[in-house]
Protein backbone atom coordinates (compact mmCIF):
# COMPACT_ATOMS: atom_id res chain seq x y z
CA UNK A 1 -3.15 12.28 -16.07
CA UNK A 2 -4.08 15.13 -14.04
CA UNK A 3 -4.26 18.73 -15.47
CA UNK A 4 -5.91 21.29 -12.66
CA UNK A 5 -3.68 20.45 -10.19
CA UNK A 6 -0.85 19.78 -12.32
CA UNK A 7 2.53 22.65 -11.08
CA UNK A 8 5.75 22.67 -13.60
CA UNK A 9 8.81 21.34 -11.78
CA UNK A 10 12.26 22.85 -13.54
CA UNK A 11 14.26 21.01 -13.57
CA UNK A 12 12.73 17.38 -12.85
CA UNK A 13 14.20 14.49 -14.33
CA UNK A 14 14.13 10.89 -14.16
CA UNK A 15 17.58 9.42 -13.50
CA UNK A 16 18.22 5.63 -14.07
CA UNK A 17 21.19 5.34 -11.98
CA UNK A 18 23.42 7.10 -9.58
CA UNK A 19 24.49 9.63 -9.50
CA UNK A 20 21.45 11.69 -10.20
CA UNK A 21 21.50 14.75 -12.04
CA UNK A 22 19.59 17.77 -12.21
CA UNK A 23 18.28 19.96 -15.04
CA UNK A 24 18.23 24.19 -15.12
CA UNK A 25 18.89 26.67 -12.37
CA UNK A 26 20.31 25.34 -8.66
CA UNK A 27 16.80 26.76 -7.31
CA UNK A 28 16.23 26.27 -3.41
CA UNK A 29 14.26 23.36 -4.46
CA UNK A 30 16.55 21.31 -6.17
CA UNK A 31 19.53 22.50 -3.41
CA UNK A 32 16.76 20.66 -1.51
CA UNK A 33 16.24 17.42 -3.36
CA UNK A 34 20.10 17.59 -4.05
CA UNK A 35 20.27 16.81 -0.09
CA UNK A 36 18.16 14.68 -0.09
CA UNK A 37 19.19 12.58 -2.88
CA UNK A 38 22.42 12.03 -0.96
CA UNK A 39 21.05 10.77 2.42
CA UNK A 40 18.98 8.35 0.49
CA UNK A 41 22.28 7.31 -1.06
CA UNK A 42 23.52 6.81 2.29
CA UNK A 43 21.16 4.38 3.24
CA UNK A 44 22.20 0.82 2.08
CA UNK A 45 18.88 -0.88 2.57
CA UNK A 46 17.23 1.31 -0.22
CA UNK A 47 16.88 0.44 -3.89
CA UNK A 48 14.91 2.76 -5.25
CA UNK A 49 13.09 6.08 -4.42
CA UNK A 50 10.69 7.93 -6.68
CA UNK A 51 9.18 11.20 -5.86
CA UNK A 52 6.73 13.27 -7.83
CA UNK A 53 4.77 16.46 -7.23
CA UNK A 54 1.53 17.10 -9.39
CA UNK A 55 2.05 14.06 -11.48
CA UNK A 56 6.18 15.84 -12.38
CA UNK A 57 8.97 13.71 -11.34
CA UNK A 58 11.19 15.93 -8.92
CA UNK A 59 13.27 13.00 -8.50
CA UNK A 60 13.96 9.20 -9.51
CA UNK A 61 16.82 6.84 -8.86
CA UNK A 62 17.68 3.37 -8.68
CA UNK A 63 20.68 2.55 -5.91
CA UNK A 64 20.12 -1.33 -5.93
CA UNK A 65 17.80 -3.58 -7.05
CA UNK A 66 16.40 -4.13 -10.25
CA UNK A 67 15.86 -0.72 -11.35
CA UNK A 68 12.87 1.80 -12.07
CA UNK A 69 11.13 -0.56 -14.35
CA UNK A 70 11.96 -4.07 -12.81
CA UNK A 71 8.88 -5.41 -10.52
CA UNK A 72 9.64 -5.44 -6.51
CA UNK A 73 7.86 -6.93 -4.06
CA UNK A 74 6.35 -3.99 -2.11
CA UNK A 75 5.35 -7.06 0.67
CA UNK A 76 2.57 -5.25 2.89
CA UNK A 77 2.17 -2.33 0.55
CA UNK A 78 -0.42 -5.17 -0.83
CA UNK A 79 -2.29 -4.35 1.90
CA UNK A 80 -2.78 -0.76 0.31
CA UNK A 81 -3.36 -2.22 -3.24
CA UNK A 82 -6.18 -5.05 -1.77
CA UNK A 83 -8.03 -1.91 -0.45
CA UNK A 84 -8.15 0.01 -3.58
CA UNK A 85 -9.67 -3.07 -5.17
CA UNK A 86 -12.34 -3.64 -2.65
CA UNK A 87 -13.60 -0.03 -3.35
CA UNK A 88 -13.66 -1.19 -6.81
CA UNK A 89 -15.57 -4.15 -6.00
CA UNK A 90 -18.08 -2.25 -4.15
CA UNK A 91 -18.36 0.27 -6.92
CA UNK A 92 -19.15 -2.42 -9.35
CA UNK A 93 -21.84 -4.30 -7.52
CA UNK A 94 -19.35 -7.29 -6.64
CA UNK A 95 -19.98 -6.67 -2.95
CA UNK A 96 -22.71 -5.27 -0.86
CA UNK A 97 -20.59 -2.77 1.17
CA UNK A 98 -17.96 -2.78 3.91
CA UNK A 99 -20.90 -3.85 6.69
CA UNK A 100 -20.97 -7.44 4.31
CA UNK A 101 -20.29 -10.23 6.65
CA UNK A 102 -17.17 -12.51 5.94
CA UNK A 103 -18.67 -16.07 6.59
CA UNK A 104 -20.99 -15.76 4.48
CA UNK A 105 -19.42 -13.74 1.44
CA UNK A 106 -16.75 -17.01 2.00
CA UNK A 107 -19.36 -19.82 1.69
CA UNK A 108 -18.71 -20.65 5.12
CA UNK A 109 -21.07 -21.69 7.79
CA UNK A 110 -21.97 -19.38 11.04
CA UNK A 111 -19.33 -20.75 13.83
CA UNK A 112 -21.85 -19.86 16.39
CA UNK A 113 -19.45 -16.93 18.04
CA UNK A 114 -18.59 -13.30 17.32
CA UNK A 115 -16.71 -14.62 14.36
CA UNK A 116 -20.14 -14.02 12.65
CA UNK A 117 -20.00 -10.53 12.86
CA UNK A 118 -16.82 -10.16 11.18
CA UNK A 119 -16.89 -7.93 8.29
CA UNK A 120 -15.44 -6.58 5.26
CA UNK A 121 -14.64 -3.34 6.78
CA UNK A 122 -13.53 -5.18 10.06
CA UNK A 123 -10.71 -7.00 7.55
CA UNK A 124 -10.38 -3.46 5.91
CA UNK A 125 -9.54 -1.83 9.04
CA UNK A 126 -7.32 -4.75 10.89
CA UNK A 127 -10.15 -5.20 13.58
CA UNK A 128 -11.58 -8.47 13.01
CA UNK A 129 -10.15 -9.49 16.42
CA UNK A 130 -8.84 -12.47 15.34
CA UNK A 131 -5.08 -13.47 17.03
CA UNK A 132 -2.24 -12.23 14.76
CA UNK A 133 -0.86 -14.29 11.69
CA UNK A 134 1.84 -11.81 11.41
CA UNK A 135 5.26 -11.42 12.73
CA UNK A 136 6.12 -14.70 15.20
CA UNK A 137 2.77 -16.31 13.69
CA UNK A 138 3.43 -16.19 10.30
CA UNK A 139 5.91 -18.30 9.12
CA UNK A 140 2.98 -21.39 11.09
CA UNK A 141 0.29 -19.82 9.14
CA UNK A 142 2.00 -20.09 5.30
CA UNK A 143 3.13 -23.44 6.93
CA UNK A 144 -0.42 -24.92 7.11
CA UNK A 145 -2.51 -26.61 4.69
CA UNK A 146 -5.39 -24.12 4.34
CA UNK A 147 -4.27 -20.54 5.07
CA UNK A 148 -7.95 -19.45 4.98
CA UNK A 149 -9.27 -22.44 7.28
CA UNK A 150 -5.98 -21.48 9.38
CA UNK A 151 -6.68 -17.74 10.26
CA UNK A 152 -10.75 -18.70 10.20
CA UNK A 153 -9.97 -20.62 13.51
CA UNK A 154 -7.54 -18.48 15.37
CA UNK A 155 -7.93 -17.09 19.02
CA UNK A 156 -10.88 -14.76 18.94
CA UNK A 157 -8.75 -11.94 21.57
CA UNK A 158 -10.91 -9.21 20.89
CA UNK A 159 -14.22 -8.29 19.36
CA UNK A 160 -14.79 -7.43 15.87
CA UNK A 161 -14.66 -4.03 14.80
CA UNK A 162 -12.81 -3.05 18.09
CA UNK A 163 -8.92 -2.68 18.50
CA UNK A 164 -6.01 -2.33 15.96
CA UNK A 165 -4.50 -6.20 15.78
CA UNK A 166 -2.36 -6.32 12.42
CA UNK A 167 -2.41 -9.52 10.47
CA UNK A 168 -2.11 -10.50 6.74
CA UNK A 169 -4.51 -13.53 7.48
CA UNK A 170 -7.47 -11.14 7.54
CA UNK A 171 -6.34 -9.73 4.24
CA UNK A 172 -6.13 -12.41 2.65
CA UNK A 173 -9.66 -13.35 3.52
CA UNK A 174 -10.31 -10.23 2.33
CA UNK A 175 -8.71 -11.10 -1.28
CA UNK A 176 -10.49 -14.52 -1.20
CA UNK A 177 -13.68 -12.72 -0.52
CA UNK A 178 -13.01 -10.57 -3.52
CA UNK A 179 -11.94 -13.78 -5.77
CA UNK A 180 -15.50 -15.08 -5.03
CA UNK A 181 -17.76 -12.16 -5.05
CA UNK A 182 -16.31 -11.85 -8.24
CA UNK A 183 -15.82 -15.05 -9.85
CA UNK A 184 -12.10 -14.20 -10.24
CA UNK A 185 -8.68 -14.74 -9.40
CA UNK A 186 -7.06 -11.90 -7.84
CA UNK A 187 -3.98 -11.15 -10.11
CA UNK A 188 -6.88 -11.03 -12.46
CA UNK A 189 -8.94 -8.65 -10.82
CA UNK A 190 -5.50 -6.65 -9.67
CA UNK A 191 -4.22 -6.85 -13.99
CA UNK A 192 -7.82 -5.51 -15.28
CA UNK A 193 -8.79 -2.90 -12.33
CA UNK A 194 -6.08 -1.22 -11.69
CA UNK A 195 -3.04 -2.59 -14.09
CA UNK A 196 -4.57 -1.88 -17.17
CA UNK A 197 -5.88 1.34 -16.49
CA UNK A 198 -2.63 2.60 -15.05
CA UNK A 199 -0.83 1.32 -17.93
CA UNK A 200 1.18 -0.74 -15.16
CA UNK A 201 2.17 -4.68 -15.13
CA UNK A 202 1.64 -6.45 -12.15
CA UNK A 203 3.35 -10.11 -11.93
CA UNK A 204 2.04 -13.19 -10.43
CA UNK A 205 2.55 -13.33 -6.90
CA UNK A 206 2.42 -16.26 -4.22
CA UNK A 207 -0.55 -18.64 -3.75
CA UNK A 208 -2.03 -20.61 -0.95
CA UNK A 209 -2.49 -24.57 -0.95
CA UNK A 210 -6.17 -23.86 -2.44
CA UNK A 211 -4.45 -22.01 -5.68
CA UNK A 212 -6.25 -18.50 -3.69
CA UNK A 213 -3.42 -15.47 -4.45
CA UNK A 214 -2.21 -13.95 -1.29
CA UNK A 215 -4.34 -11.38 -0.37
CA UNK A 216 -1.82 -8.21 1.60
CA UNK A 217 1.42 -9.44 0.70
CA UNK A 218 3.85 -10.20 -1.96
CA UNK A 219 2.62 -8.24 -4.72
CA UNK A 220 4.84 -7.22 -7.07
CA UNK A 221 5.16 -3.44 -8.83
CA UNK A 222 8.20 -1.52 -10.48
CA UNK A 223 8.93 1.46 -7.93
CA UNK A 224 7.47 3.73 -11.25
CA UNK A 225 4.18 2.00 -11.23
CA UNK A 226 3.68 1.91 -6.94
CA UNK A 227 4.86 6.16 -7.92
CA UNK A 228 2.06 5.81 -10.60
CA UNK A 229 -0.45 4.54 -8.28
CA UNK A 230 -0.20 7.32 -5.70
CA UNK A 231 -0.85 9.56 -8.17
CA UNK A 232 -4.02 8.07 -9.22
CA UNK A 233 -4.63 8.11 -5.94
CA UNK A 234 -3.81 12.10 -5.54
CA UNK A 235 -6.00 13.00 -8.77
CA UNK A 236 -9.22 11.75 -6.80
CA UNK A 237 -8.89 7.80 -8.62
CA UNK A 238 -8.78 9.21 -12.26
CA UNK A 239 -5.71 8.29 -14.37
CA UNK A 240 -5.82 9.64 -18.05
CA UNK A 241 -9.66 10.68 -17.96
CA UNK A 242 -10.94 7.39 -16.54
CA UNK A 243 -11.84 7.09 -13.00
CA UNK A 244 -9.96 3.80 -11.82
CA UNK A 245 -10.76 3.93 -8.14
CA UNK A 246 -13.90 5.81 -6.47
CA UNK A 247 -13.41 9.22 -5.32
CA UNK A 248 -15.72 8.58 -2.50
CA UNK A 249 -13.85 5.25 -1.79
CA UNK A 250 -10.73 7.36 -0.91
CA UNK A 251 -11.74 9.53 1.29
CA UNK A 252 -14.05 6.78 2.81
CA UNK A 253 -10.64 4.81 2.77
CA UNK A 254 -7.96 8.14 4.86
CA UNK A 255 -10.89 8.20 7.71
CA UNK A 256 -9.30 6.98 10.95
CA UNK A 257 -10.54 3.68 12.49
CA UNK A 258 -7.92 2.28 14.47
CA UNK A 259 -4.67 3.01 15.77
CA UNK A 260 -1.24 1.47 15.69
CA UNK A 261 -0.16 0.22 18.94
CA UNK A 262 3.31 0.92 17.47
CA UNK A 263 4.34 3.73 15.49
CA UNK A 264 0.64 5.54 17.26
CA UNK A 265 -0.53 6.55 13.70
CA UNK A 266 -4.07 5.84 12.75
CA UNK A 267 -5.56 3.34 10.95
CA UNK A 268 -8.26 3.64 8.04
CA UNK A 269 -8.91 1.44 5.30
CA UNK A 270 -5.26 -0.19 4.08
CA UNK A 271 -3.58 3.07 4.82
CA UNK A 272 -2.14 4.07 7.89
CA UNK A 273 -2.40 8.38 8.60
CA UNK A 274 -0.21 10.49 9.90
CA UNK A 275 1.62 13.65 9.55
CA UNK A 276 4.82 14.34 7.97
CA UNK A 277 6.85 17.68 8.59
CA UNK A 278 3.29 19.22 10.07
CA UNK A 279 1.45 18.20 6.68
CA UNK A 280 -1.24 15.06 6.94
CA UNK A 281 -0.36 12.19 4.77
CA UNK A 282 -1.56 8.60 4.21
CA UNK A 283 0.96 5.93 3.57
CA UNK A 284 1.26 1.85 2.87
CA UNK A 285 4.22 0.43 4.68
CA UNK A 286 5.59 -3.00 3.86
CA UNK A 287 8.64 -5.22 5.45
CA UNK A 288 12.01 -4.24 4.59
CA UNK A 289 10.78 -0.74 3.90
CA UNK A 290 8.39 -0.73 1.35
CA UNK A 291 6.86 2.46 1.10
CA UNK A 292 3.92 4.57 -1.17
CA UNK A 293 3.11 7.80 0.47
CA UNK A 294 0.89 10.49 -0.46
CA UNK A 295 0.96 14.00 0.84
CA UNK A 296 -2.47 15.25 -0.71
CA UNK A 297 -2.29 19.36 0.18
CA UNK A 298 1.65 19.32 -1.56
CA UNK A 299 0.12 16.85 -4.34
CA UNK A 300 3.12 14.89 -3.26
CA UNK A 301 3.99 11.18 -4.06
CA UNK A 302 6.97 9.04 -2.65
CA UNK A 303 7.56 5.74 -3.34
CA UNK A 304 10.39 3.68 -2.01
CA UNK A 305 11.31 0.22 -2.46
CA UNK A 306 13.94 -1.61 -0.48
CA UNK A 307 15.91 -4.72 0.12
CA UNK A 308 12.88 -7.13 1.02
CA UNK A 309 14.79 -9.58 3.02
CA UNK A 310 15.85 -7.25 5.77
CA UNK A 311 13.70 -5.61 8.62
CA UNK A 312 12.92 -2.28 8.84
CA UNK A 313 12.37 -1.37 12.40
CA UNK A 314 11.03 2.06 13.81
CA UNK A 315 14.27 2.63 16.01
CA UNK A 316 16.13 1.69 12.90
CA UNK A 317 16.25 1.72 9.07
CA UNK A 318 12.46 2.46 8.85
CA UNK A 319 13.21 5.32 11.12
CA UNK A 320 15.64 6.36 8.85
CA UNK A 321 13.10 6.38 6.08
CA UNK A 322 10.37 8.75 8.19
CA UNK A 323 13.46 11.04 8.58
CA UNK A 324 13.92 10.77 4.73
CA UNK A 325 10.66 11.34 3.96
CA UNK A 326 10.24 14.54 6.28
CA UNK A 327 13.09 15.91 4.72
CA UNK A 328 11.42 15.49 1.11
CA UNK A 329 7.96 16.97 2.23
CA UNK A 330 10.37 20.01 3.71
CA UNK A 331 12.16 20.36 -0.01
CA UNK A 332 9.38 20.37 -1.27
């Protein structure tokens, strides 16, 4: 793990279940967390929250769920995950770059439209202006025979690389891309690139018709392994000496391309940007409130996991969570 950037935390401990409990002197700080460990007991929907500064666990609990160590699905935080492994693809030689067309990294023929200009970066950055397989559209898409073949032939409603249109079709072209670039399935490519070097287990997740593993949703990760991931992604991609994910990729990845018609944050590759209690901060956001956040000037990692089956709406329990979360970057 990480050692320059690394601050002591008195008082941190990892609690397994409520109510949590903190170590030494009733410091401002952990008056703070104390706080804030009781509105996130408050809030029904949550399982389980993790938070760590500089690699230190300030605070862990499990409210619900399956506990610390159990795998959730973090749904859309996928999304996040499918990006770090595309920098790792590129890294490794498995694909060109982020300008690499899709058709063609697919096997499929040119369709003769702007579909053919679609590309890696375009899926990266939800702009491949394809019509939505998310939200009223999804449940039709999973439906169909061939998911790929499905989102392939959608609407084309605006032009590639132009605005924000979120969908977990593209993604998943995205993951099938990465399956064949690299000869691989994707749990395998997800176990070995970033599993095995995090010292994390990631389960098998749902497949498409074609046997293809859903590429942006559904993955499964204990809420100490999503915690584990930000903080890889915090030390610059290195986790215990090794560099797991690209530096470069990173930053390449928190540089704004698009913007949320929703919540207004921006867009870059997998992670949407914004600001939380007037520091920047990058997060992955999946239904039911699925969260991994990353607060890179406090060092700062929060990950949440949360009843899956349940929305999570901006004017409601995902509101709740921003509010949560702005009161942990202001403990902290």
């Amino acid at each position: 793990m990480r050692c320059t950037r690394r601050q002591t935390i008195t008082g941190g401990l990892a609690a397994l279940a409520a109510p949590a409990t903190f170590a030494g002197s009733l410091s401002a700080q952990s008056r703070a967390i104390d706080d804030v460990a009781a509105r996130a007991g408050e809030l029904g929907q949550l399982h389980a929250l993790v938070i760590r500064r500089g690699g230190d666990v300030l605070y862990e609990n499990a409210f619900a769920g399956g506990g610390l160590d159990a795998p959730a699905n973090v749904k859309s935080v996928s999304k996040t995950l499918l990006a770090l492994l595309t920098g790792i693809a590129i890294e490794r030689g498995a694909l060109p770059g982020t300008q690499a067309r899709v058709l063609p990294a697919l096997g499929r023929p040119e369709a003769g439209d702007a579909r053919d200009g679609i590309t890696v970066g375009d899926l990266l950055s939800m702009r491949a202006g394809l019509a939505s397989t998310s939200g009223a559209d999804y449940g039709a898409w999973i439906a169909s025979a061939n998911w790929i073949d499905y989102v392939l032939t959608r609407d084309l409603v605006a032009e590639p690389g132009g605005r924000f249109i979120y969908s977990t079709g593209g993604w998943h072209l995205l993951g099938a891309v990465l399956a064949r670039a690299t000869g691989r399935d994707l749990l395998g490519l997800a176990r070995d690139w970033l599993g095995a070097p995090l010292g994390i287990d990631i389960a098998p997740w749902q497949r498409d018709p074609q046997g293809n593993y859903m590429g942006g949703n559904q993955m499964a990760l204990s809420p100490r392994a999503l915690a584990r991931v930000g903080d890889m992604v915090l030390n610059e991609g290195r986790w215990n000496g090794a560099q797991v994910v690209p530096a470069s990729w990173i930053a390449t990845s928190w540089e704004p391309r698009a913007r949320s018609p929703w919540s207004g944050d921006r867009y870059g590759y997998g992670w949407f940007l914004t600001r939380i209690a007037g520091h920047d901060a990058a997060y992955g956001r999946g239904y039911g409130g699925q969260i991994l956040a990353v607060v890179p000037d406090l060092d700062l990692t929060i990950a949440i996991t949360s009843d899956p089956t349940l929305p999570a709406r901006s004017e409601g329990y995902f509101g709740d969570l921003q509010d949560l979360m702005g009161a942990i970057v202001s403990a902290v």
